[in-house]
PDB file of N, CA and C in Angstrom:
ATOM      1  N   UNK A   1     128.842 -57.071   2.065  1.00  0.00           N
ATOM      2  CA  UNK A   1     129.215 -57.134   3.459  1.00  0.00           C
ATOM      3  C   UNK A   1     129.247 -55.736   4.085  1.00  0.00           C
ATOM      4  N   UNK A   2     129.499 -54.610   3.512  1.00  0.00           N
ATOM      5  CA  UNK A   2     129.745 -53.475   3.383  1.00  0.00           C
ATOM      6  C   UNK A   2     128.302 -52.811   4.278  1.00  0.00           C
ATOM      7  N   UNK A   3     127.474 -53.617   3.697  1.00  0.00           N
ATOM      8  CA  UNK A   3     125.726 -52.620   3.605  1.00  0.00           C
ATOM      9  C   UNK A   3     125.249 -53.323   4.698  1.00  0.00           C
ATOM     10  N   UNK A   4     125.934 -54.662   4.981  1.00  0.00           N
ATOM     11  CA  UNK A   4     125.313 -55.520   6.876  1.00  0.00           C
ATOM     12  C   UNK A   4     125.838 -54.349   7.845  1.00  0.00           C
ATOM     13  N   UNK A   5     127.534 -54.225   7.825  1.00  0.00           N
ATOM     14  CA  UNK A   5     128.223 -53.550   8.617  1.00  0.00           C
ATOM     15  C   UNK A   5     127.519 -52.490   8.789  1.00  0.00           C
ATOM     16  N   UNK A   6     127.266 -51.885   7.564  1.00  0.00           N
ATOM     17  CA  UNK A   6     126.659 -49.614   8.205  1.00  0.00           C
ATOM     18  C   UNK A   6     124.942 -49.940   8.426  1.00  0.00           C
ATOM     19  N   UNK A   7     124.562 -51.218   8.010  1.00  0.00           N
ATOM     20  CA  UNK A   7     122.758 -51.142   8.652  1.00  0.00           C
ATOM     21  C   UNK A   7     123.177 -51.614  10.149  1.00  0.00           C
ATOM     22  N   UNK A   8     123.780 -52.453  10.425  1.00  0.00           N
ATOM     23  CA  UNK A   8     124.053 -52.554  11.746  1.00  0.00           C
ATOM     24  C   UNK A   8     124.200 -51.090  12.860  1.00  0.00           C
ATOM     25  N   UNK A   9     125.515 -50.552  12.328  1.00  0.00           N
ATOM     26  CA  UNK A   9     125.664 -49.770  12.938  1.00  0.00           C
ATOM     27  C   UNK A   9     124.784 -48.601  13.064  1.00  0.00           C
ATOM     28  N   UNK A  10     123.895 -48.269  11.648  1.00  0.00           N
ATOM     29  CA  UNK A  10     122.995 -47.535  12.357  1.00  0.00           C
ATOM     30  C   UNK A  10     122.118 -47.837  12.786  1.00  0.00           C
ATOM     31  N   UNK A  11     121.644 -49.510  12.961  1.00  0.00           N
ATOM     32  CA  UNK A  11     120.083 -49.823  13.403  1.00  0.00           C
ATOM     33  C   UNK A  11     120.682 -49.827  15.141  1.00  0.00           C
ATOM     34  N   UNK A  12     122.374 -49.725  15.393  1.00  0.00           N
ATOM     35  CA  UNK A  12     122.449 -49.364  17.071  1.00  0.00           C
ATOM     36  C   UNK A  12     123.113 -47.933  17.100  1.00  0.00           C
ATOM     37  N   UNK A  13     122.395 -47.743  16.331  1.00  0.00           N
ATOM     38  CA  UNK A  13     122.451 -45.530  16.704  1.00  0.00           C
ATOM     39  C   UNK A  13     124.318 -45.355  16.986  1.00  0.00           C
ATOM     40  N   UNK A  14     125.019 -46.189  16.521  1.00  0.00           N
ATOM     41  CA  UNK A  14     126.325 -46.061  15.842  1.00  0.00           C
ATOM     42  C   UNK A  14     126.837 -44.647  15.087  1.00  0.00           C
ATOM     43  N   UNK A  15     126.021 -44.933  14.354  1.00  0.00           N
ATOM     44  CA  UNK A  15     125.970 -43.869  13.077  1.00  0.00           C
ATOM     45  C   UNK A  15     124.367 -43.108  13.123  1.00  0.00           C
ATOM     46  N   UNK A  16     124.563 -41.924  13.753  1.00  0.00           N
ATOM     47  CA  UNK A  16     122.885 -41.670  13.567  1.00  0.00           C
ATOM     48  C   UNK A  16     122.563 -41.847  14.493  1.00  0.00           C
ATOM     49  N   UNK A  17     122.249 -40.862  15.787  1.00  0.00           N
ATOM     50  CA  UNK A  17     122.387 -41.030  16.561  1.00  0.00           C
ATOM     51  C   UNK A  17     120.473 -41.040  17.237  1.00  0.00           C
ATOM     52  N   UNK A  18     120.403 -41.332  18.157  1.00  0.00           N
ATOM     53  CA  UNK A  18     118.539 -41.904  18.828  1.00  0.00           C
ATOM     54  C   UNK A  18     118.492 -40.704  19.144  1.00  0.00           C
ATOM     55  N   UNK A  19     116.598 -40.585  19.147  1.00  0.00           N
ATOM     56  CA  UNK A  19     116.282 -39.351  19.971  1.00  0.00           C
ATOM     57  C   UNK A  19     116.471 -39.334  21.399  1.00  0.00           C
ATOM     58  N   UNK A  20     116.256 -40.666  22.066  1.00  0.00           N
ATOM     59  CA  UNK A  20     116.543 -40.788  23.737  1.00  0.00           C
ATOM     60  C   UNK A  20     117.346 -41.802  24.159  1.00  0.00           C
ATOM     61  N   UNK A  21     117.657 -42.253  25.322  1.00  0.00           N
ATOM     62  CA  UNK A  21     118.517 -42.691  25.470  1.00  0.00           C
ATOM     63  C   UNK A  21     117.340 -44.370  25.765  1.00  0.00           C
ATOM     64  N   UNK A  22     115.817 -44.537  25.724  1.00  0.00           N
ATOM     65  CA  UNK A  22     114.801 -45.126  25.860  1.00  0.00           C
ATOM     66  C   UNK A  22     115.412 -45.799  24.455  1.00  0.00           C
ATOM     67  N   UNK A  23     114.965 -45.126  23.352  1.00  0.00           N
ATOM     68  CA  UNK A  23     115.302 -45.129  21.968  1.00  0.00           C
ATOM     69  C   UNK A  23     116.355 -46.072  21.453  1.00  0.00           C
ATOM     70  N   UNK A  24     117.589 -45.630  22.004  1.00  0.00           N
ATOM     71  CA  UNK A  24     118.563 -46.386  21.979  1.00  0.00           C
ATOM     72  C   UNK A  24     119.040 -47.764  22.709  1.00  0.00           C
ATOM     73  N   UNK A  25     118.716 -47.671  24.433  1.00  0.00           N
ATOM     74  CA  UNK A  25     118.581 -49.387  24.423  1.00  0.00           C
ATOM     75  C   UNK A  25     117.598 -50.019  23.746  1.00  0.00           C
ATOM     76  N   UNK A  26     116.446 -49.472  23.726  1.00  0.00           N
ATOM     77  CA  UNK A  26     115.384 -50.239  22.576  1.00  0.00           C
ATOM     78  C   UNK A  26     116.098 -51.086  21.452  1.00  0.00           C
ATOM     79  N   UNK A  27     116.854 -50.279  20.645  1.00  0.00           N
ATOM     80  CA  UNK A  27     117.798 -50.486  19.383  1.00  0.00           C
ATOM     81  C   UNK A  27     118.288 -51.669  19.468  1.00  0.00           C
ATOM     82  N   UNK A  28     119.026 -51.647  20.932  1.00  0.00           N
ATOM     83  CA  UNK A  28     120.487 -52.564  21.419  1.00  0.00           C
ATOM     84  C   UNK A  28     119.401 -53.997  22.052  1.00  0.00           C
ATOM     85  N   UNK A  29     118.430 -54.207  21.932  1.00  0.00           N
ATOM     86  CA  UNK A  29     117.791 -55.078  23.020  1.00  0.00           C
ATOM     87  C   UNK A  29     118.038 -55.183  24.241  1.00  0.00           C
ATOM     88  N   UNK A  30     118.276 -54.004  24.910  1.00  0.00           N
ATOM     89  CA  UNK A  30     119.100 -53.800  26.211  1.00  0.00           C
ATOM     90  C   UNK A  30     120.801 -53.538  26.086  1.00  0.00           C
ATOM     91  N   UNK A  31     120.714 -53.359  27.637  1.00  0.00           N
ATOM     92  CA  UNK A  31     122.223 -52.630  27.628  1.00  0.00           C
ATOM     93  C   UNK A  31     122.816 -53.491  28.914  1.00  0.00           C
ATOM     94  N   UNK A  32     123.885 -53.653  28.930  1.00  0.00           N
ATOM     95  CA  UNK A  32     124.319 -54.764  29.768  1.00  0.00           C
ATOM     96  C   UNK A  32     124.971 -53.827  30.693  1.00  0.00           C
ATOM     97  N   UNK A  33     124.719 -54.144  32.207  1.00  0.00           N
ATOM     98  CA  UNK A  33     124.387 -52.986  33.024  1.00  0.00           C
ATOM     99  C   UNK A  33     125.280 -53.843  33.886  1.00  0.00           C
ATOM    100  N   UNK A  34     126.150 -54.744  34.032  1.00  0.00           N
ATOM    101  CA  UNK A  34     127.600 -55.189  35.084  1.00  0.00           C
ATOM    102  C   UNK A  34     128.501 -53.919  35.998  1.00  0.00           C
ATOM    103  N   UNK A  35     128.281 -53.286  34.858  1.00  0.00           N
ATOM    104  CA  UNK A  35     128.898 -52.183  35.565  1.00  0.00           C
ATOM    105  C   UNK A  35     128.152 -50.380  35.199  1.00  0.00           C
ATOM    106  N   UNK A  36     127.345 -50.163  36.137  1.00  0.00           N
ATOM    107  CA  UNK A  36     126.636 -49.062  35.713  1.00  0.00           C
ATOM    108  C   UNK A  36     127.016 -47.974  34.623  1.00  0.00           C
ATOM    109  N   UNK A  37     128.511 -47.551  35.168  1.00  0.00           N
ATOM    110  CA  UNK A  37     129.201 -46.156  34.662  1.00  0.00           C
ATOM    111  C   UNK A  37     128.806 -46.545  33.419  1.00  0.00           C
ATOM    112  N   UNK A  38     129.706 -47.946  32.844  1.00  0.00           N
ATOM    113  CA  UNK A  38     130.211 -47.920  31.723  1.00  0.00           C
ATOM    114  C   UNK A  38     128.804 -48.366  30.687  1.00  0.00           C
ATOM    115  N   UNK A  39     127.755 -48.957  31.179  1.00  0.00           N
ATOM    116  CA  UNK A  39     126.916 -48.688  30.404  1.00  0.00           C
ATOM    117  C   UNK A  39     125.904 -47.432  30.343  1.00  0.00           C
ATOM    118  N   UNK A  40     126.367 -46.691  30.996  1.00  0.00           N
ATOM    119  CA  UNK A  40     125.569 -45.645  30.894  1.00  0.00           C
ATOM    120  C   UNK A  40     126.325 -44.542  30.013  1.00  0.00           C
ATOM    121  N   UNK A  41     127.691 -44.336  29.702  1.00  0.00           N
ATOM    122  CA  UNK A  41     128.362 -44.459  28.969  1.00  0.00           C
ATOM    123  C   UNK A  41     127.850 -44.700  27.228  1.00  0.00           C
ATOM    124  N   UNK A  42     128.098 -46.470  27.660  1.00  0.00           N
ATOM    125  CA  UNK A  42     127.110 -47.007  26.453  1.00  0.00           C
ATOM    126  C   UNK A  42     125.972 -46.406  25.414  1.00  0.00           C
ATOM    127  N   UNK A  43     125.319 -45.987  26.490  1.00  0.00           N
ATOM    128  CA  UNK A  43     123.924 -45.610  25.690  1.00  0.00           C
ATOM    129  C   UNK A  43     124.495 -44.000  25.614  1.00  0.00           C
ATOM    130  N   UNK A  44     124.410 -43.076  26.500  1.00  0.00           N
ATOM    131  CA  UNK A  44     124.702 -42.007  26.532  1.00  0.00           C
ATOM    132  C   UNK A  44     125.543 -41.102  24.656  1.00  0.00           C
ATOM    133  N   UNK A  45     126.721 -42.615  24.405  1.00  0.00           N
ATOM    134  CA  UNK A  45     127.015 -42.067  23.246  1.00  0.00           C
ATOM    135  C   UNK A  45     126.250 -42.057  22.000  1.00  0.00           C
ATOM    136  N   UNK A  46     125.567 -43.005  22.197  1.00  0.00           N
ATOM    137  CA  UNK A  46     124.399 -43.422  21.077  1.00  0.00           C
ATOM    138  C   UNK A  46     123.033 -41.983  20.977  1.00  0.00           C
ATOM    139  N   UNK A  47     123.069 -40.993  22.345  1.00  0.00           N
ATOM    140  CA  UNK A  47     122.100 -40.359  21.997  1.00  0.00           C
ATOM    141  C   UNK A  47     122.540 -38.948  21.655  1.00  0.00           C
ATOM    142  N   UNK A  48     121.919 -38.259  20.470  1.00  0.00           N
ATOM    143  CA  UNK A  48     122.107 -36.879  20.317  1.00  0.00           C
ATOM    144  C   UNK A  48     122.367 -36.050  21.642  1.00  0.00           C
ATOM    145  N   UNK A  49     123.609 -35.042  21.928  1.00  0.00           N
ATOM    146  CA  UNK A  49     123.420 -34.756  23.220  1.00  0.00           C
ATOM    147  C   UNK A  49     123.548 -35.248  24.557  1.00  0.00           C
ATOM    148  N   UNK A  50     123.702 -36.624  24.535  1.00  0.00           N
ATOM    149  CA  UNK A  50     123.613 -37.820  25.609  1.00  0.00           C
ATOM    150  C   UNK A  50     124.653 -37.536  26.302  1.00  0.00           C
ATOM    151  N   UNK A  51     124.860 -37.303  27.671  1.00  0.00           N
ATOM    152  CA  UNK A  51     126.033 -37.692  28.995  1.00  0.00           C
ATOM    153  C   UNK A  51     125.303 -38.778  30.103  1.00  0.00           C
ATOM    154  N   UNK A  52     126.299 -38.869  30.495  1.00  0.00           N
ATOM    155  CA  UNK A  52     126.152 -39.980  31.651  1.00  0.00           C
ATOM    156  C   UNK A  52     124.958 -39.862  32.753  1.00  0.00           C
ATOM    157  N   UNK A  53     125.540 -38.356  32.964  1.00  0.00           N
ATOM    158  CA  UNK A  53     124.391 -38.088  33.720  1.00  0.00           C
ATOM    159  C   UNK A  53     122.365 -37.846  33.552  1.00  0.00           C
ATOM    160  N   UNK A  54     122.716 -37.852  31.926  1.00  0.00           N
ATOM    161  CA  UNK A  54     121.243 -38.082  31.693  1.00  0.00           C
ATOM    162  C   UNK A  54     120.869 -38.965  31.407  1.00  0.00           C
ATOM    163  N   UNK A  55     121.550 -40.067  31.328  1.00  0.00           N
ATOM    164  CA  UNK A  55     121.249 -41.580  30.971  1.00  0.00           C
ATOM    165  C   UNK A  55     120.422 -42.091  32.769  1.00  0.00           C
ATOM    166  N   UNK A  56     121.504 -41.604  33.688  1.00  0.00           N
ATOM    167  CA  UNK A  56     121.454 -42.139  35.157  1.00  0.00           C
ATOM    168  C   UNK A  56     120.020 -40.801  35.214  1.00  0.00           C
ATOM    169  N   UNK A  57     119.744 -39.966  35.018  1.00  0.00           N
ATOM    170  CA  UNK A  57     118.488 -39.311  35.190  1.00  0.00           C
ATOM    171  C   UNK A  57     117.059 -40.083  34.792  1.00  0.00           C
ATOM    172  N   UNK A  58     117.600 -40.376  33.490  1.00  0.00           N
ATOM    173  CA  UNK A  58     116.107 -41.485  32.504  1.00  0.00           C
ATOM    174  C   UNK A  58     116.045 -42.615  33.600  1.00  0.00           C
ATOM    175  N   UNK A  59     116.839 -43.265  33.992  1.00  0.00           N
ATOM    176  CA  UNK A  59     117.299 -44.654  35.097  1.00  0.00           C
ATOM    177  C   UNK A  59     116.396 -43.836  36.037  1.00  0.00           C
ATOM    178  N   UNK A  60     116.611 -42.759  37.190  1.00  0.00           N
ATOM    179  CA  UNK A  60     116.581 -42.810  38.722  1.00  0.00           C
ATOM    180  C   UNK A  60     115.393 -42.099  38.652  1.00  0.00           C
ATOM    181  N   UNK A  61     115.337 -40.316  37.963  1.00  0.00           N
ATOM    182  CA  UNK A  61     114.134 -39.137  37.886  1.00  0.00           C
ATOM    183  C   UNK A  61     112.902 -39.871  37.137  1.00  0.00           C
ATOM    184  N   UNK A  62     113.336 -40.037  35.429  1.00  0.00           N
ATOM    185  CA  UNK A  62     112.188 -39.901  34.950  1.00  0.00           C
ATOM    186  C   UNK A  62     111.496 -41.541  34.288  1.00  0.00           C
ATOM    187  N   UNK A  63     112.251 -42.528  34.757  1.00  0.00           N
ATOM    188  CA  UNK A  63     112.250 -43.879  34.676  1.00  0.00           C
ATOM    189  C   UNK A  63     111.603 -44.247  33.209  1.00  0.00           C
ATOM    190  N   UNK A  64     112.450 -43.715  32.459  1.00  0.00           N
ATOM    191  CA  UNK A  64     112.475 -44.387  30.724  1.00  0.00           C
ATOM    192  C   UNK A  64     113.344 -45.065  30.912  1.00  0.00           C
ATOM    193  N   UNK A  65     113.813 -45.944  31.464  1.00  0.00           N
ATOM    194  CA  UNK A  65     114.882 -46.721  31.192  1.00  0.00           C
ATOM    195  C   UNK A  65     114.682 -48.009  32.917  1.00  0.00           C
ATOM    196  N   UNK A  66     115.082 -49.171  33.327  1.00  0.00           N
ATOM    197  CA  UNK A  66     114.653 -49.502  34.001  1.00  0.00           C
ATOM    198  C   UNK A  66     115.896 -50.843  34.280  1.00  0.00           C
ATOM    199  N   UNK A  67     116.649 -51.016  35.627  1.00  0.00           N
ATOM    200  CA  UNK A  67     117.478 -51.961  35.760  1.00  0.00           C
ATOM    201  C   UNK A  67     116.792 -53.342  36.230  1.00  0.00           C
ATOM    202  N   UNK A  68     117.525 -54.206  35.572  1.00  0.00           N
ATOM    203  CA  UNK A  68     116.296 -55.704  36.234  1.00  0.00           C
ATOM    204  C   UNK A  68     117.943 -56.470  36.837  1.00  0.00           C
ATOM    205  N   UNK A  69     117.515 -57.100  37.618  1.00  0.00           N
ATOM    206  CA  UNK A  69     118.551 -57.988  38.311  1.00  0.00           C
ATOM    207  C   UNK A  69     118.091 -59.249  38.258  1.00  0.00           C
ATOM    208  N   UNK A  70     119.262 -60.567  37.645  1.00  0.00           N
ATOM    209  CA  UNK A  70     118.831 -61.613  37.499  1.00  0.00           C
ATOM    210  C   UNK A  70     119.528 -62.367  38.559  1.00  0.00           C
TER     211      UNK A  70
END
């Protein structure tokens, strides 16, 4: 049970962290975006280096990352 728990956590950059923040929702099959901050947040911790504000950069500047509304 031990070896589900830590492949989990690092197959969502838990432990071990993604090269981008692209990288990392990839991981997560998306990121649940209800409330912007806090998923940007979300991913942000998952990446080497990651803040909020470069998560919302990949989102708005350089569009690796992309919001869909259902």
């Amino acid at each position: 049970m031990d070896a589900i728990i830590a492949r989990r956590l690092r197959r969502h950059h838990l432990i071990g962290p993604a090269k981008s923040a692209a990288e990392a929702v990839a991981a997560m099959c998306g990121a649940h975006c209800q409330i912007q901050s806090a998923a940007e947040v979300s991913v942000a911790v998952r990446v080497e280096g990651g803040t909020q504000a470069s998560v919302r950069r990949a989102i708005v500047e350089e569009r690796s990352l992309v919001k869909a509304a259902m």
